[in-house]
PDB file of N, CA and C in Angstrom:
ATOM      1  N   UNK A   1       0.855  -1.174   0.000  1.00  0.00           N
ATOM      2  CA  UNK A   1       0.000   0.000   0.000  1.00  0.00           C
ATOM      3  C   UNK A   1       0.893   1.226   0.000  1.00  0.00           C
ATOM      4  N   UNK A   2       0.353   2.138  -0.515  1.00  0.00           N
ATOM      5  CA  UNK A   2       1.147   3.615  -1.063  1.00  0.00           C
ATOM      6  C   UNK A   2       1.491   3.885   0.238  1.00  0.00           C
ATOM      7  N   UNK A   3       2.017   5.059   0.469  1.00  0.00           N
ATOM      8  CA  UNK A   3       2.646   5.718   1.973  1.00  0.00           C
ATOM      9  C   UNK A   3       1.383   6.813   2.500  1.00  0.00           C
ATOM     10  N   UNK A   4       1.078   6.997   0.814  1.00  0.00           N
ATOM     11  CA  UNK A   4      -0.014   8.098   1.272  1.00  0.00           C
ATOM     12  C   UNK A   4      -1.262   7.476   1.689  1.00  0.00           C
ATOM     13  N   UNK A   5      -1.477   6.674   1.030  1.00  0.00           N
ATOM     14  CA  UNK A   5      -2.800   5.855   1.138  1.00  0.00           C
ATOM     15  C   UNK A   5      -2.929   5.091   2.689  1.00  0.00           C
ATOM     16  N   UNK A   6      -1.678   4.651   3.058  1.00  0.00           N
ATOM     17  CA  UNK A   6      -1.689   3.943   4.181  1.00  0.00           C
ATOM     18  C   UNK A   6      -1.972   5.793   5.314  1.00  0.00           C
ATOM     19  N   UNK A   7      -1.108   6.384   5.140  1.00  0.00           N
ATOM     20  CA  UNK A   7      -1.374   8.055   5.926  1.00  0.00           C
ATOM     21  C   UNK A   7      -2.305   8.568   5.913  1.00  0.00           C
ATOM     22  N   UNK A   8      -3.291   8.314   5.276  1.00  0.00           N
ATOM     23  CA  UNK A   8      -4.616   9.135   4.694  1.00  0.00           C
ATOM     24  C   UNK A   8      -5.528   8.540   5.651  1.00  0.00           C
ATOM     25  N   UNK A   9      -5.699   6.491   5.693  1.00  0.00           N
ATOM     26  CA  UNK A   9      -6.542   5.728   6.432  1.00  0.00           C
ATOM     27  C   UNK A   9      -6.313   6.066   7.976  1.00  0.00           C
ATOM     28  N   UNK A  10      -4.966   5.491   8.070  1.00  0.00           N
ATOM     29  CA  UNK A  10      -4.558   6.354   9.607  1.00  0.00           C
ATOM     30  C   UNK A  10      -5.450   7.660   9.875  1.00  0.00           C
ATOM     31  N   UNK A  11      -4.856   8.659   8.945  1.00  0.00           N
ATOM     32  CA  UNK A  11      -5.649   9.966   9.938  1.00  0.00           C
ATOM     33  C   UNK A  11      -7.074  10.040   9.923  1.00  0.00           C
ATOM     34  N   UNK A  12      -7.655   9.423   9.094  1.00  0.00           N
ATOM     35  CA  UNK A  12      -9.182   9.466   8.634  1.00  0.00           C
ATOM     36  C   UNK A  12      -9.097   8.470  10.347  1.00  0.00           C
ATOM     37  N   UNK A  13      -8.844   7.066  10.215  1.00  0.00           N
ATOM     38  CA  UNK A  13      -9.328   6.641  12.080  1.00  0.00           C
ATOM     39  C   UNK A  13      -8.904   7.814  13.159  1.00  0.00           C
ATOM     40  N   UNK A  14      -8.024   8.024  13.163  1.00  0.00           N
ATOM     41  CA  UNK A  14      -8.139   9.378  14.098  1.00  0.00           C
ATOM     42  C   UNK A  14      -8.472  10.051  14.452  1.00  0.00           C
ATOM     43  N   UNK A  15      -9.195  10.617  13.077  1.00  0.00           N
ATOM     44  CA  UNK A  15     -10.341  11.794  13.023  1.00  0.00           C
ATOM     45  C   UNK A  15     -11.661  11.521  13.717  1.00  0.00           C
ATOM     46  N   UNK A  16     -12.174  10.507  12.891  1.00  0.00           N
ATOM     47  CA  UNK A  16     -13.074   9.587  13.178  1.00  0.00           C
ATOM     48  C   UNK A  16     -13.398   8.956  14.800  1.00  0.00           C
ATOM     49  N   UNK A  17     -12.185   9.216  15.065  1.00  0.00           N
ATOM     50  CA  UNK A  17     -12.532   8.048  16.512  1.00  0.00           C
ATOM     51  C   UNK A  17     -11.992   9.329  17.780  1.00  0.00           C
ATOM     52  N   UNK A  18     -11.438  10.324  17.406  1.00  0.00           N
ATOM     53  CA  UNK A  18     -11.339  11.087  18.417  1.00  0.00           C
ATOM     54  C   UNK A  18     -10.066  10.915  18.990  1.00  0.00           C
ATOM     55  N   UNK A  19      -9.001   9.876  18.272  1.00  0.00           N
ATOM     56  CA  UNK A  19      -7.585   9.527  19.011  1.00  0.00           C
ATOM     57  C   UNK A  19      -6.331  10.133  18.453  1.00  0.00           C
ATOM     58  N   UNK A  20      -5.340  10.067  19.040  1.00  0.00           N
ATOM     59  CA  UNK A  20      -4.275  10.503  18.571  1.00  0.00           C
ATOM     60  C   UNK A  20      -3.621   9.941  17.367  1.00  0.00           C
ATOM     61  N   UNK A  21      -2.882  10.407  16.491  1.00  0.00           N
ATOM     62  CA  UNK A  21      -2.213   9.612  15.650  1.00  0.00           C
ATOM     63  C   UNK A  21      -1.444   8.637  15.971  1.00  0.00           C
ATOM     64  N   UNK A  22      -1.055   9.016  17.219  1.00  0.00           N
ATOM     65  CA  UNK A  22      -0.129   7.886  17.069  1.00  0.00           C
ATOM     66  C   UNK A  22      -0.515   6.553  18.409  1.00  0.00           C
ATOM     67  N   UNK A  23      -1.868   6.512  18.420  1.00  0.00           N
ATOM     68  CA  UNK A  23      -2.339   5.285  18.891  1.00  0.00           C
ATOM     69  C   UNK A  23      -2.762   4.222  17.649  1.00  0.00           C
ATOM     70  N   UNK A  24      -2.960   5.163  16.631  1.00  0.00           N
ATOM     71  CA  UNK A  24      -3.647   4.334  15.350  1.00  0.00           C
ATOM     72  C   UNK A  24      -2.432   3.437  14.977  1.00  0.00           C
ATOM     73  N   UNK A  25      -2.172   2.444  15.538  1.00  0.00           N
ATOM     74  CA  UNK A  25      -0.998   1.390  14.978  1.00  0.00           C
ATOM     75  C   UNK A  25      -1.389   0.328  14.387  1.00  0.00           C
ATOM     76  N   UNK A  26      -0.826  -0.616  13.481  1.00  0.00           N
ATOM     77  CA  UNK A  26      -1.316  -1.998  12.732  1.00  0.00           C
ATOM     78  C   UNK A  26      -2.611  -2.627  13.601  1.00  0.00           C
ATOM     79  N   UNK A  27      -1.824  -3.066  14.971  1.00  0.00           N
ATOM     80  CA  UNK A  27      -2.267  -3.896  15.918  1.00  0.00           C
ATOM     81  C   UNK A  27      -3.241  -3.325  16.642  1.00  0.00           C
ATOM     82  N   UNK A  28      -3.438  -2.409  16.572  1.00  0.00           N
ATOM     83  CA  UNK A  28      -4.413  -1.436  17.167  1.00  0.00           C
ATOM     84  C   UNK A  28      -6.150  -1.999  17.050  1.00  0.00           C
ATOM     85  N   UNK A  29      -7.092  -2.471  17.967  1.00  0.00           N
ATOM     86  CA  UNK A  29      -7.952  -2.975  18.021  1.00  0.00           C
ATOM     87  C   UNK A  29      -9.078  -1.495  18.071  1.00  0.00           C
ATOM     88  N   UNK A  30      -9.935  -1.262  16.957  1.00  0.00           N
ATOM     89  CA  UNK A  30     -10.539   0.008  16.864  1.00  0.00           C
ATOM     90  C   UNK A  30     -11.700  -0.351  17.879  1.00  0.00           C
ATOM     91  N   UNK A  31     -11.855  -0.722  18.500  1.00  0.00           N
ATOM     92  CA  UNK A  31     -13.179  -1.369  19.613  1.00  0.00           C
ATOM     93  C   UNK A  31     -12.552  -0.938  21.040  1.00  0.00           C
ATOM     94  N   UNK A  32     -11.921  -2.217  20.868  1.00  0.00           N
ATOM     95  CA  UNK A  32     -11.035  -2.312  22.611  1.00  0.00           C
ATOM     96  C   UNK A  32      -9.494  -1.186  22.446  1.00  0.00           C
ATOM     97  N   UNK A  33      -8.931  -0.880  21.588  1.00  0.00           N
ATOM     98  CA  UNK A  33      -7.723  -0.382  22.076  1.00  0.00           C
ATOM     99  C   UNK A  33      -7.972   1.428  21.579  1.00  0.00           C
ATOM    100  N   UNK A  34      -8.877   1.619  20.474  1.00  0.00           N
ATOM    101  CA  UNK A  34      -9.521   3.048  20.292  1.00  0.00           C
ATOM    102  C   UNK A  34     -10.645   3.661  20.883  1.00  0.00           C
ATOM    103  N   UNK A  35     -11.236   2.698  21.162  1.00  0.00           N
ATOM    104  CA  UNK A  35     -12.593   3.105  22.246  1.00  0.00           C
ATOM    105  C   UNK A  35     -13.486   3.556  21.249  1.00  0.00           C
ATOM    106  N   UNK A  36     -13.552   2.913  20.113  1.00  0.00           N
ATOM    107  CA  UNK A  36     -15.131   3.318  19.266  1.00  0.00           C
ATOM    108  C   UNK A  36     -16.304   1.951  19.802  1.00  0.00           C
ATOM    109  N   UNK A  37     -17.128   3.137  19.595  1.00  0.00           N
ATOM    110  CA  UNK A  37     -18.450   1.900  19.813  1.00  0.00           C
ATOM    111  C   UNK A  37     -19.383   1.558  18.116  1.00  0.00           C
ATOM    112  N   UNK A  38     -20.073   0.944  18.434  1.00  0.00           N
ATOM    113  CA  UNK A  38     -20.790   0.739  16.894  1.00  0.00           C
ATOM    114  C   UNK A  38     -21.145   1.570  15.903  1.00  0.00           C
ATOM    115  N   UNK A  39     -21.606   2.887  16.545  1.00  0.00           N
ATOM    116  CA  UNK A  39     -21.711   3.946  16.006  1.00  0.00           C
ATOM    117  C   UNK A  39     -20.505   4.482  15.249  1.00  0.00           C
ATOM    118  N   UNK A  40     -19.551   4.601  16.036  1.00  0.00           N
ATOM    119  CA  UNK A  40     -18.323   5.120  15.618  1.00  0.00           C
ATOM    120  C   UNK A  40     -18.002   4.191  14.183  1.00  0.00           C
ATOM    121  N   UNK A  41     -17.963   3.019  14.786  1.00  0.00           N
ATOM    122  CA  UNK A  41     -17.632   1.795  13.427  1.00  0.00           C
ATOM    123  C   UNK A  41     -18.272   2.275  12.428  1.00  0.00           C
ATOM    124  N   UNK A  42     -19.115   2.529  12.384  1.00  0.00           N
ATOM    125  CA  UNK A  42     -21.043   2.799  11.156  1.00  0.00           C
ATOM    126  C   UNK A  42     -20.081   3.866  10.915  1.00  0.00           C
ATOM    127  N   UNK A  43     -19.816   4.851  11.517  1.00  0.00           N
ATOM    128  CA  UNK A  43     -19.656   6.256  10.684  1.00  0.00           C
ATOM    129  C   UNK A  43     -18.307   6.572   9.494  1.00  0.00           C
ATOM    130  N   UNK A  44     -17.367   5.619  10.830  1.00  0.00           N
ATOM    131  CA  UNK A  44     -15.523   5.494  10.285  1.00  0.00           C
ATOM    132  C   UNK A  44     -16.302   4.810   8.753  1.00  0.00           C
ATOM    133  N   UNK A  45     -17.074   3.387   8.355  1.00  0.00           N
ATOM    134  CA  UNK A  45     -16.955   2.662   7.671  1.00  0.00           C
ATOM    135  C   UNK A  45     -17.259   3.813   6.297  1.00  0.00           C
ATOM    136  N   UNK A  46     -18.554   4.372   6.633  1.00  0.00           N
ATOM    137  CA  UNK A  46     -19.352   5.438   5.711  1.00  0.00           C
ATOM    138  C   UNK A  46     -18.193   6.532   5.538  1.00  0.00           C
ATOM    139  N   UNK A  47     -17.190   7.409   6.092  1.00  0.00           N
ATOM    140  CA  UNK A  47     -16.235   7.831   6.109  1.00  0.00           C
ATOM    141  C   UNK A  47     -15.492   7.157   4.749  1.00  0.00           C
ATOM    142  N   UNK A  48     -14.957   6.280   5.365  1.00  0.00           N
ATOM    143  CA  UNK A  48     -13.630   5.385   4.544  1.00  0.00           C
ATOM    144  C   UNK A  48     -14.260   5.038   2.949  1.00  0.00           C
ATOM    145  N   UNK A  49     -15.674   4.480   2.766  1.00  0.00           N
ATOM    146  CA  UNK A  49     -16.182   4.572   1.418  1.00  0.00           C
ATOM    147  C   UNK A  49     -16.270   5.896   1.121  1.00  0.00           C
ATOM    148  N   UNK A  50     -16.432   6.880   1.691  1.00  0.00           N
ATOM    149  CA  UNK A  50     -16.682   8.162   0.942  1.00  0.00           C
ATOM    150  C   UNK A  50     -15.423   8.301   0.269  1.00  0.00           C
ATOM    151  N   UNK A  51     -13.961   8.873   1.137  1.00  0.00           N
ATOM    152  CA  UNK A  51     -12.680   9.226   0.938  1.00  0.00           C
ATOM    153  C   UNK A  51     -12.003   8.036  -0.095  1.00  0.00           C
ATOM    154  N   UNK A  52     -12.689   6.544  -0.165  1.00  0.00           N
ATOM    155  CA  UNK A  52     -11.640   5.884  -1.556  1.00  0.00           C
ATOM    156  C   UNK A  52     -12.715   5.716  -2.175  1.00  0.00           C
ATOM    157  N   UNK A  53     -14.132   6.323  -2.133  1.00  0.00           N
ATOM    158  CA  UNK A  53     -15.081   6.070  -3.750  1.00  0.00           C
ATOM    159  C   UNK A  53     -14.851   4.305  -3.538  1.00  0.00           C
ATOM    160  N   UNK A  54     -14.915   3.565  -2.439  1.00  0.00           N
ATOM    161  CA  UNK A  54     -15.353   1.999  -2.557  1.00  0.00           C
ATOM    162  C   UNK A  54     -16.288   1.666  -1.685  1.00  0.00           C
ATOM    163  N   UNK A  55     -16.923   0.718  -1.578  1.00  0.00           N
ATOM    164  CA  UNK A  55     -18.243  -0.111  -1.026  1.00  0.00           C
ATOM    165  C   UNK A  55     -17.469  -0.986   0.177  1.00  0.00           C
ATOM    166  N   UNK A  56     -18.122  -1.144   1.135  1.00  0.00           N
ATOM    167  CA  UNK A  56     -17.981  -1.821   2.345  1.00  0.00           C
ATOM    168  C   UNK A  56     -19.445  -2.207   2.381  1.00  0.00           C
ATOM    169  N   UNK A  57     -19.947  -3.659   2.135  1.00  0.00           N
ATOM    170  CA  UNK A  57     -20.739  -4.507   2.963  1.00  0.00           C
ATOM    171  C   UNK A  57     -20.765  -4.516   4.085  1.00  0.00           C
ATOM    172  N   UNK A  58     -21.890  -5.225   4.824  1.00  0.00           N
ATOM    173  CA  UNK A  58     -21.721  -5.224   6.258  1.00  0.00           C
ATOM    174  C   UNK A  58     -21.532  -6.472   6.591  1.00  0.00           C
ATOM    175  N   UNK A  59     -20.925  -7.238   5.679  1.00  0.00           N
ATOM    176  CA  UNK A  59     -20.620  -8.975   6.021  1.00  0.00           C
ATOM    177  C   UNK A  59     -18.854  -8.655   5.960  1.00  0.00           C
ATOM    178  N   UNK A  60     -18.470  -7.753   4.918  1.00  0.00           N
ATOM    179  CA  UNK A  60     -17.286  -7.382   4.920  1.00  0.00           C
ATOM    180  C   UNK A  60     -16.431  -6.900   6.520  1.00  0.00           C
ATOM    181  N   UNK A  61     -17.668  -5.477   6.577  1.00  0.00           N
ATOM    182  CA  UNK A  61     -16.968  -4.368   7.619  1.00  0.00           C
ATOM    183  C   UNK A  61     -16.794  -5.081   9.156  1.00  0.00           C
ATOM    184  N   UNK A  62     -17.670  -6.129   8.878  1.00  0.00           N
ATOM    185  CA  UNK A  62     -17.623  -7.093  10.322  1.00  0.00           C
ATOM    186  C   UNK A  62     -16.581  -7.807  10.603  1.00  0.00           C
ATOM    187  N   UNK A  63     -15.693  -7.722   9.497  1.00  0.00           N
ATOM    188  CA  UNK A  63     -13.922  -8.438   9.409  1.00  0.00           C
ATOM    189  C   UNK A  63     -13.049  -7.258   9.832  1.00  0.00           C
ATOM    190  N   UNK A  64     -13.369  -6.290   9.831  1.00  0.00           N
ATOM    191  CA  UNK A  64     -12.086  -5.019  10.815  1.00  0.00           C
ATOM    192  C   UNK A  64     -12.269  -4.616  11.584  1.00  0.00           C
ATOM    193  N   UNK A  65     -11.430  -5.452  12.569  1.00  0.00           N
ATOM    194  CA  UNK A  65     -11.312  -5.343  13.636  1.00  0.00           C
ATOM    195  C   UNK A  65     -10.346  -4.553  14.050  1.00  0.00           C
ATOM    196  N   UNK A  66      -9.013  -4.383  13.267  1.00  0.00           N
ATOM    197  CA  UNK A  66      -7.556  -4.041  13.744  1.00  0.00           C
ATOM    198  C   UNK A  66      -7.423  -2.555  12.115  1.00  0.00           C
ATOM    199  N   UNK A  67      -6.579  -1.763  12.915  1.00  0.00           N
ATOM    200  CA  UNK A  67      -6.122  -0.780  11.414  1.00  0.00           C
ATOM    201  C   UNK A  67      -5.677  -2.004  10.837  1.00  0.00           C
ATOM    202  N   UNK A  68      -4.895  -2.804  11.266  1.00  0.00           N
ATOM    203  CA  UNK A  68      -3.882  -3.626  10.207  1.00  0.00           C
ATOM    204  C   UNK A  68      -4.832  -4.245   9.175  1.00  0.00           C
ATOM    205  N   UNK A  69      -6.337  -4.406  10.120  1.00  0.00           N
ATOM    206  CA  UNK A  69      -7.372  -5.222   9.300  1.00  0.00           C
ATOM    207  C   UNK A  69      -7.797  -4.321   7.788  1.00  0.00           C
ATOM    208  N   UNK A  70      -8.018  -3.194   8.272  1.00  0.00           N
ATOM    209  CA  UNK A  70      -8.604  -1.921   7.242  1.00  0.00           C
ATOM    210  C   UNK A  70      -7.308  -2.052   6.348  1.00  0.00           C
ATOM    211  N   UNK A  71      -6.622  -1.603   6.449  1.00  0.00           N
ATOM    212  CA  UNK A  71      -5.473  -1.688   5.429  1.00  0.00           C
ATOM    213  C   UNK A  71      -5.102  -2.866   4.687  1.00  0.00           C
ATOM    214  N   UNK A  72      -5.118  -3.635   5.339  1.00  0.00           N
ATOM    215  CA  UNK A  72      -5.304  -5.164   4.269  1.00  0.00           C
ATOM    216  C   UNK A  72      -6.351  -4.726   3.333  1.00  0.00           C
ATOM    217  N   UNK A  73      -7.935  -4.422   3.674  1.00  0.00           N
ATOM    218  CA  UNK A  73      -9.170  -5.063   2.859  1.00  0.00           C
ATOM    219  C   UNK A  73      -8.732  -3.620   2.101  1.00  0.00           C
ATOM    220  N   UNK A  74      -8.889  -2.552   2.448  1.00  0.00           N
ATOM    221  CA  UNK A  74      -8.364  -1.482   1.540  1.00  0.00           C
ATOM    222  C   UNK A  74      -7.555  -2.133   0.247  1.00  0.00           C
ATOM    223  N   UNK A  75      -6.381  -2.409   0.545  1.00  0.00           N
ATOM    224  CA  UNK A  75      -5.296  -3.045  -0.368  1.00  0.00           C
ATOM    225  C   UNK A  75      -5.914  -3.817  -1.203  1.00  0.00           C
ATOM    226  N   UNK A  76      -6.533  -5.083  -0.383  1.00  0.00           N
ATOM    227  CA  UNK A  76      -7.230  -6.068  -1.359  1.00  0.00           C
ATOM    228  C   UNK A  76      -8.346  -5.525  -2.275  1.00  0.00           C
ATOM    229  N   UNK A  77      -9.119  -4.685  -2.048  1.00  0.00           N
ATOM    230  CA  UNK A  77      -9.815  -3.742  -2.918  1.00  0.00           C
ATOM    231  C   UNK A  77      -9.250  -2.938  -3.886  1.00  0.00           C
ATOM    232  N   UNK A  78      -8.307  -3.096  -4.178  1.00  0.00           N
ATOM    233  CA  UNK A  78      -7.285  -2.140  -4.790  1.00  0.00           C
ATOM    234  C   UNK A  78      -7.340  -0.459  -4.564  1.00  0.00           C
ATOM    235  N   UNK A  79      -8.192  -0.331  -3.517  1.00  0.00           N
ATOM    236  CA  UNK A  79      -8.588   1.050  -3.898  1.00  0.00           C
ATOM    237  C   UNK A  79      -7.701   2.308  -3.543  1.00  0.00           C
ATOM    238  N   UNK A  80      -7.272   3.083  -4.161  1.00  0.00           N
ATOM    239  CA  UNK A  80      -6.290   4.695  -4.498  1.00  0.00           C
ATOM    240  C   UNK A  80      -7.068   5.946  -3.895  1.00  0.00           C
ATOM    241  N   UNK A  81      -6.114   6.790  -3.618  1.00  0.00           N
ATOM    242  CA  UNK A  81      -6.287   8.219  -3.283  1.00  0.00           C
ATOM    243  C   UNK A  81      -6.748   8.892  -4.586  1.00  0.00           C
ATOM    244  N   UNK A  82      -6.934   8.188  -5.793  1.00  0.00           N
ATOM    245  CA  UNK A  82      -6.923   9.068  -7.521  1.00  0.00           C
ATOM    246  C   UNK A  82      -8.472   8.321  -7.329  1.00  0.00           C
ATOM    247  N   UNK A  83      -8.974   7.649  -6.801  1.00  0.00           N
ATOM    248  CA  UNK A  83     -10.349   6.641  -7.350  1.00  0.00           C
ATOM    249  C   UNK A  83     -11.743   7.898  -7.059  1.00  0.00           C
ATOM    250  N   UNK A  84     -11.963   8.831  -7.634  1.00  0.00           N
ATOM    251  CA  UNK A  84     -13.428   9.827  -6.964  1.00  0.00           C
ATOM    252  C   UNK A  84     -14.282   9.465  -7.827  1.00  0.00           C
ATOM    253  N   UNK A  85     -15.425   9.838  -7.751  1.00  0.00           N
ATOM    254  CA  UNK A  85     -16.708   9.667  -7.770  1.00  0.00           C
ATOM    255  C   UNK A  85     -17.251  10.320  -8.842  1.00  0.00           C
TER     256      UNK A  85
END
């Protein structure tokens, strides 16, 4: 994943969740180690499709658990900072 693309997801959870940058790590559990609740999840997810123009299911979004998780399915989606709407 790009440097930017991986920098962009980071600060977008940050934003999103009210935390510092530099709690947002791979291993970082957005539940238990960021303190979002479901809501937060619902909004980050609607967030993250807006900013890469891609689709998140909710059979999908129920698999990220960890940033490291988001950045994988990101990747595997192929989806870019160039992809708008």
């Amino acid at each position: 994943m790009s440097n930017g693309l991986d920098s962009k997801v980071r600060d977008l959870i940050a934003e999103q969740l009210g935390v510092a940058a530099e709690q947002v790590t791979l291993d970082a559990n957005l539940v238990s180690d960021l303190g979002a609740d479901s809501l937060d999840v619902v909004e980050f997810i609607l967030a993250l499709e807006d900013a890469l123009n891609i689709e998140i299911d909710d059979e999908e979004a129920q698999k990220l658990f960890t940033v490291g998780d988001v950045l994988a399915f990101i990747e595997e989606k192929g989806a870019s900072l160039n992809k708008r709407r």
